[in-house]
PDB file of N, CA and C in Angstrom:
ATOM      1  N   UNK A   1      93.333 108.859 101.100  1.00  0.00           N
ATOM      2  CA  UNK A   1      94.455 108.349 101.866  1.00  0.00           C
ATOM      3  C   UNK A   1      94.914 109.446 102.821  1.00  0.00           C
ATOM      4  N   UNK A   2      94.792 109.090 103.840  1.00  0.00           N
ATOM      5  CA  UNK A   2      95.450 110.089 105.252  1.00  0.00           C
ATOM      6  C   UNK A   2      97.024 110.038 105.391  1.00  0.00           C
ATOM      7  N   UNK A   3      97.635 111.347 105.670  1.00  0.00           N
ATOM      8  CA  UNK A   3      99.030 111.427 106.096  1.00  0.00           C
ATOM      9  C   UNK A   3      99.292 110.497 107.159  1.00  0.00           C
ATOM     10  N   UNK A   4      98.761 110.381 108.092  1.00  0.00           N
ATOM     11  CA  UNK A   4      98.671 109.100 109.229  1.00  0.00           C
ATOM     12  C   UNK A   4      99.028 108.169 108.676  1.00  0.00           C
ATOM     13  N   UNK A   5      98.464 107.268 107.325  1.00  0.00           N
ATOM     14  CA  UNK A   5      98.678 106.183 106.660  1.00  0.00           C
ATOM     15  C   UNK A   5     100.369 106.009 105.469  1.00  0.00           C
ATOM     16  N   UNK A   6     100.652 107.533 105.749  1.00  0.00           N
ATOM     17  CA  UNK A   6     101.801 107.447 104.932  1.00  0.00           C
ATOM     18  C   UNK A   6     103.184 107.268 105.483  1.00  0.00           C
ATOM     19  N   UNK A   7     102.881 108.039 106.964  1.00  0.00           N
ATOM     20  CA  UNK A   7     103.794 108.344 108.285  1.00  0.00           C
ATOM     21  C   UNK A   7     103.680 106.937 108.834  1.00  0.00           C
ATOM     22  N   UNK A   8     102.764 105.689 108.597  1.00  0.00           N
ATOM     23  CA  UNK A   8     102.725 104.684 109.287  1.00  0.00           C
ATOM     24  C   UNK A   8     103.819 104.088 108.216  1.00  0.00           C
ATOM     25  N   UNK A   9     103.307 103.580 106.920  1.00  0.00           N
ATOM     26  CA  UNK A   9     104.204 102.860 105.723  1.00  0.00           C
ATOM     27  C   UNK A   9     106.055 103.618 106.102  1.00  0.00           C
ATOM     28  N   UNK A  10     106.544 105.148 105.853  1.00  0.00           N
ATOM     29  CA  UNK A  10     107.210 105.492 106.381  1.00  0.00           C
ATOM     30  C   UNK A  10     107.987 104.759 107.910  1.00  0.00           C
ATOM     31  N   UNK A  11     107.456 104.837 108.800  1.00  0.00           N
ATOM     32  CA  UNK A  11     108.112 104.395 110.118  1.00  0.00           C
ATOM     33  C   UNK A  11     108.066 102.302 109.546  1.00  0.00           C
ATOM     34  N   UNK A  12     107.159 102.020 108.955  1.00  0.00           N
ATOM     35  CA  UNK A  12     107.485 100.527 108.797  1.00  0.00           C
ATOM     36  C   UNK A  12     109.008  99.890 107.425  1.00  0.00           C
ATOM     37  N   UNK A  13     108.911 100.936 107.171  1.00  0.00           N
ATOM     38  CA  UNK A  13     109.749 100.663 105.808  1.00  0.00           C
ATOM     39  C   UNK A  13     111.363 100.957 106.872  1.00  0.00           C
ATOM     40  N   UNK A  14     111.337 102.155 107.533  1.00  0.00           N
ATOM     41  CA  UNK A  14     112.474 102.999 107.846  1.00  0.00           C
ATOM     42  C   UNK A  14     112.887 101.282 109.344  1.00  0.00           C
ATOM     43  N   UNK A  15     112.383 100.964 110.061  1.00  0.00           N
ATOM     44  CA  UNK A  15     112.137 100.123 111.080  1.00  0.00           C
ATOM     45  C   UNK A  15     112.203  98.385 109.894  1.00  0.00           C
ATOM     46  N   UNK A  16     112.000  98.146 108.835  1.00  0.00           N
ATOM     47  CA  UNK A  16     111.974  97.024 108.226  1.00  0.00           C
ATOM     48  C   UNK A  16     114.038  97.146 107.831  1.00  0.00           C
ATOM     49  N   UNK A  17     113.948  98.557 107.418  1.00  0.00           N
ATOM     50  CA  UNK A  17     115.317  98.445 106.996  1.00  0.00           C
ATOM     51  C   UNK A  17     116.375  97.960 108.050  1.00  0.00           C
ATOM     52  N   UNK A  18     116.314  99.026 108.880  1.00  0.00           N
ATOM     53  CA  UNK A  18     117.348  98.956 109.806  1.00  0.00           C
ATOM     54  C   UNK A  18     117.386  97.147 110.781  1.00  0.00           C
ATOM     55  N   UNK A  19     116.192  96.683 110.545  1.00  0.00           N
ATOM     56  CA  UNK A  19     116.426  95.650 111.488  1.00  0.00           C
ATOM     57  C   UNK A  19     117.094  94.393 110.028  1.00  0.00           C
ATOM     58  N   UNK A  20     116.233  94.701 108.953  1.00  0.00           N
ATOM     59  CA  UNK A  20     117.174  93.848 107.860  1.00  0.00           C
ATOM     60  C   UNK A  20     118.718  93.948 107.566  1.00  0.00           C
ATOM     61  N   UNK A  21     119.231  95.104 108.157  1.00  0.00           N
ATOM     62  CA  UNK A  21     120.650  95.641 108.019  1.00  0.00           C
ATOM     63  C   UNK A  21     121.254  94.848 108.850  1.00  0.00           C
ATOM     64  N   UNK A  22     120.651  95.004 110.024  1.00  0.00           N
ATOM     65  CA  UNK A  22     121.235  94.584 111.451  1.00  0.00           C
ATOM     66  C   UNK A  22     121.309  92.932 111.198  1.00  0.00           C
ATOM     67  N   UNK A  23     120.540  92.624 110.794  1.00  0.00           N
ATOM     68  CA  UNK A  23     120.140  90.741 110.957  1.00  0.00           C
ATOM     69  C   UNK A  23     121.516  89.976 109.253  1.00  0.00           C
ATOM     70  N   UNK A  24     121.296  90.744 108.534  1.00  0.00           N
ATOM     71  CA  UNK A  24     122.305  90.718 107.285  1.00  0.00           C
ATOM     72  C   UNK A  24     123.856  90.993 107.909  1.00  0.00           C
ATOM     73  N   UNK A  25     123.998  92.041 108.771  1.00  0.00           N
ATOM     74  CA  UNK A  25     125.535  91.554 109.452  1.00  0.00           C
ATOM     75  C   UNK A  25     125.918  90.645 110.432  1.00  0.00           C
ATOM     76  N   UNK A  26     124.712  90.551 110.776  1.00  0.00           N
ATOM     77  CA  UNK A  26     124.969  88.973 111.883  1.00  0.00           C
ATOM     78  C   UNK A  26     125.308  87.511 111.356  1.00  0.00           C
ATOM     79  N   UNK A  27     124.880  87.757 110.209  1.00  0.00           N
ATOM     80  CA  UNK A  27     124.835  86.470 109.466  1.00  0.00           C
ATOM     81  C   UNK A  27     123.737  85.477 109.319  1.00  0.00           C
ATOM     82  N   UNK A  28     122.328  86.405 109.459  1.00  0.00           N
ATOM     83  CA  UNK A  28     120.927  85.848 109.795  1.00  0.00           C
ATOM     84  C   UNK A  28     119.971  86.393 108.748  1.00  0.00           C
ATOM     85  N   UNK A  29     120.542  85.906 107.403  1.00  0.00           N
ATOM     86  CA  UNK A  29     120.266  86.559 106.211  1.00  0.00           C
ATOM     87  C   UNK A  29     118.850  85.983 105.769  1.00  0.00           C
ATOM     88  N   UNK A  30     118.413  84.856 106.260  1.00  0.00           N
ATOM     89  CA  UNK A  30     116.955  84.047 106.256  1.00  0.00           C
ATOM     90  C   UNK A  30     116.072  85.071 106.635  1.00  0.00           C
ATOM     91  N   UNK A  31     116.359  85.368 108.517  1.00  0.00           N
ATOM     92  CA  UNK A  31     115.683  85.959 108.837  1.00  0.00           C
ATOM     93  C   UNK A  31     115.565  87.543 108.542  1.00  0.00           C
ATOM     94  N   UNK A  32     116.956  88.280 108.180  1.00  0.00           N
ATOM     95  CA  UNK A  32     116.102  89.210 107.610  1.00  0.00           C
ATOM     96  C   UNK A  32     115.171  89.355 106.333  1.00  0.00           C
ATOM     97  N   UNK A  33     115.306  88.211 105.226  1.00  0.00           N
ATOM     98  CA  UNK A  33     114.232  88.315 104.308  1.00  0.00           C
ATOM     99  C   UNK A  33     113.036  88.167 104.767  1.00  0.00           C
ATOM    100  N   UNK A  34     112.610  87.300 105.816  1.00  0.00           N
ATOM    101  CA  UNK A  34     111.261  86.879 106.850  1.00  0.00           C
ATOM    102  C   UNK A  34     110.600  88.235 107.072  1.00  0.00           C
ATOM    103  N   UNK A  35     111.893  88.791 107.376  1.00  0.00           N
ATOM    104  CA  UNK A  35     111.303  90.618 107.945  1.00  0.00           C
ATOM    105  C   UNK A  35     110.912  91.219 107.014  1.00  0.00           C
ATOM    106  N   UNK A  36     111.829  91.636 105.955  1.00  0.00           N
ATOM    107  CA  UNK A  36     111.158  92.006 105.114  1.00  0.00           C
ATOM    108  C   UNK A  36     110.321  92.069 104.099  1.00  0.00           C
ATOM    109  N   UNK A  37     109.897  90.530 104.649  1.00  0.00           N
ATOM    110  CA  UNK A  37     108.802  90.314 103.820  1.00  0.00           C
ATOM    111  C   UNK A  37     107.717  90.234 104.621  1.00  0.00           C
ATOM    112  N   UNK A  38     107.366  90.029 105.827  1.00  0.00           N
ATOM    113  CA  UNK A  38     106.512  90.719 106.878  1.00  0.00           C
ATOM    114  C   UNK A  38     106.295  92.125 107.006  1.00  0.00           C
ATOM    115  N   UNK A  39     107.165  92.798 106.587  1.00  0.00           N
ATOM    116  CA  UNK A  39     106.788  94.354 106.501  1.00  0.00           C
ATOM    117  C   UNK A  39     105.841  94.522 105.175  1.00  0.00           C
ATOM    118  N   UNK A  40     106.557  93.715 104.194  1.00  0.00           N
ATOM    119  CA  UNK A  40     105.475  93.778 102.882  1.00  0.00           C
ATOM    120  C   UNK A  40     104.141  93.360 102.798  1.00  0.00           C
ATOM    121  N   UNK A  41     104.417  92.522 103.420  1.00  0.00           N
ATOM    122  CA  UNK A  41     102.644  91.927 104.061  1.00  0.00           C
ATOM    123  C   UNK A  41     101.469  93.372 104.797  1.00  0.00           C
ATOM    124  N   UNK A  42     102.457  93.637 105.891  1.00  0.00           N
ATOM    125  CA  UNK A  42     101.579  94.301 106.618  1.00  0.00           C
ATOM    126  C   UNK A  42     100.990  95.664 105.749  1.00  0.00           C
ATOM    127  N   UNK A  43     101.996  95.999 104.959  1.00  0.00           N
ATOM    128  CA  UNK A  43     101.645  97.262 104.815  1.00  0.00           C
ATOM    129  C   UNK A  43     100.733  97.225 102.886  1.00  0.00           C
ATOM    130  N   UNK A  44     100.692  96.018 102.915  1.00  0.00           N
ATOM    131  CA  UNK A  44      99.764  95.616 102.047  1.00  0.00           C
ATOM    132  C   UNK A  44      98.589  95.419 102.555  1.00  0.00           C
ATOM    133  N   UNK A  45      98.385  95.033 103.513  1.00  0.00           N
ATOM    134  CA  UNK A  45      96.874  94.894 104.280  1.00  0.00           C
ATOM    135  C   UNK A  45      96.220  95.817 104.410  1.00  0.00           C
ATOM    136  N   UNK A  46      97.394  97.177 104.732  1.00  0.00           N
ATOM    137  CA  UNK A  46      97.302  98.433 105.248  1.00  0.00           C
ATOM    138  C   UNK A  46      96.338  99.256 103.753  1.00  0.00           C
ATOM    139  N   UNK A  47      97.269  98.904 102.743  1.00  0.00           N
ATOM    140  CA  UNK A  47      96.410  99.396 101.662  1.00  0.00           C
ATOM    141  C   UNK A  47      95.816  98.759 100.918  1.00  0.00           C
ATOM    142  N   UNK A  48      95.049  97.883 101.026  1.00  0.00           N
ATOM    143  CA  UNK A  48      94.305  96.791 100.367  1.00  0.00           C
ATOM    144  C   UNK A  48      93.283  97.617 100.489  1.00  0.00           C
ATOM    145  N   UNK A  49      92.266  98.376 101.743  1.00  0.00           N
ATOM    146  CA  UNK A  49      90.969  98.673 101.190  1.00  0.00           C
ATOM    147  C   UNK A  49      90.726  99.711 100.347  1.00  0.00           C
ATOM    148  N   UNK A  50      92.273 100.654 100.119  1.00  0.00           N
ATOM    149  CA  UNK A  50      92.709 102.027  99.262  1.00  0.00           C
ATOM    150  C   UNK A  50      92.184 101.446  97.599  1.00  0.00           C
ATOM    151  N   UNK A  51      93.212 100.006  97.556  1.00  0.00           N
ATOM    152  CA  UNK A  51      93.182  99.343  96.395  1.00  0.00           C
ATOM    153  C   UNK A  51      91.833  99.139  95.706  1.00  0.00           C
ATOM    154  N   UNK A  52      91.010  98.418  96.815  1.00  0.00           N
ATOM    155  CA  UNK A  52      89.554  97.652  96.547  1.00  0.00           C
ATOM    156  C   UNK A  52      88.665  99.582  96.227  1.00  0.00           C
ATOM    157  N   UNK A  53      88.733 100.317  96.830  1.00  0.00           N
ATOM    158  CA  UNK A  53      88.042 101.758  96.447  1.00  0.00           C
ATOM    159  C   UNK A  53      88.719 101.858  95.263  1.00  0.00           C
ATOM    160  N   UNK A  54      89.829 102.071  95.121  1.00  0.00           N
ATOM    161  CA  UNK A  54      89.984 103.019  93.640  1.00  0.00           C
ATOM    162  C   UNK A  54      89.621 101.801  92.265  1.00  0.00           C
ATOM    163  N   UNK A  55      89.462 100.989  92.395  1.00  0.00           N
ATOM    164  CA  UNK A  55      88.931  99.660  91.629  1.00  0.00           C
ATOM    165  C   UNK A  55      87.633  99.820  91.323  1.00  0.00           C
ATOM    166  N   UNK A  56      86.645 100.143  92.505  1.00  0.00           N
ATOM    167  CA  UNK A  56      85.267 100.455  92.769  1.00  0.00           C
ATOM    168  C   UNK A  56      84.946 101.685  92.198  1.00  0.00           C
ATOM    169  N   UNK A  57      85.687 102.508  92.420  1.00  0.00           N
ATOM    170  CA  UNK A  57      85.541 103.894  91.448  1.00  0.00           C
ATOM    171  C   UNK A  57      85.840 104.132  90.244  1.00  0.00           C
ATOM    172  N   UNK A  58      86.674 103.213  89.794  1.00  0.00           N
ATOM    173  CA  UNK A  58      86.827 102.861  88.313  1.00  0.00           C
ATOM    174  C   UNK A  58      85.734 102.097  87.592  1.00  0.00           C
ATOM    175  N   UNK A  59      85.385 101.147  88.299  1.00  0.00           N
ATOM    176  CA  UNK A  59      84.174 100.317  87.746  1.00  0.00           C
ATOM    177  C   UNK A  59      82.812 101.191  87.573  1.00  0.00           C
ATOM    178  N   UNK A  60      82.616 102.261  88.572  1.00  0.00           N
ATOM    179  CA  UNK A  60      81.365 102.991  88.324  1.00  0.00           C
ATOM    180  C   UNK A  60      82.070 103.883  87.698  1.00  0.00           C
ATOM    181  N   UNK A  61      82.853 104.173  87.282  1.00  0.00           N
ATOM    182  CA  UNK A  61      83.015 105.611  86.229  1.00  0.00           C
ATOM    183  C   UNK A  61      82.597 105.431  84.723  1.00  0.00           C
ATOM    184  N   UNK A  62      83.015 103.575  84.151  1.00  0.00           N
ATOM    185  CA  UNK A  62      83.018 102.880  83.275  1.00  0.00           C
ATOM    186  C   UNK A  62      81.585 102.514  83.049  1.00  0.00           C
ATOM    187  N   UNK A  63      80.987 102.364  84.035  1.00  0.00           N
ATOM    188  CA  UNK A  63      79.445 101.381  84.349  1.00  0.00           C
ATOM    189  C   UNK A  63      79.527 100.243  83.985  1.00  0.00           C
ATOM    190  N   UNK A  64      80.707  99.301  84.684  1.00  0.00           N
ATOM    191  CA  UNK A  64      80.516  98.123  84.239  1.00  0.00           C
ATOM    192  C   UNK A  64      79.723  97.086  85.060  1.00  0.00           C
TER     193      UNK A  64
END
């Protein structure tokens, strides 16, 4: 896993908050869950192939 990939999750989390803050005092409490659950998405995609390797490296350590 690269610092690049941590500094990205970082700026999406820090950018998920502030716009969920903002949308929660407006009274657009739908849409900030939308957001923040679009941030959860993305940055699940982001580490999905991290996931699928350390899975893969478990399976050959085991020899299953």
């Amino acid at each position: 896993m690269t610092v690049n990939l941590i500094f990205k999750i970082a700026a999406v989390g820090i950018l998920v908050s502030v716009l969920g803050q903002v949308l929660k005092h407006s009274g657009r409490e739908d849409q900030a869950f939308l957001t923040s659950l679009a941030g959860l998405i993305l940055v699940l995609f982001w580490i999905l192939p991290y996931i699928q390797q350390l899975f893969e490296t478990i399976k050959s350590l085991f020899a299953l």
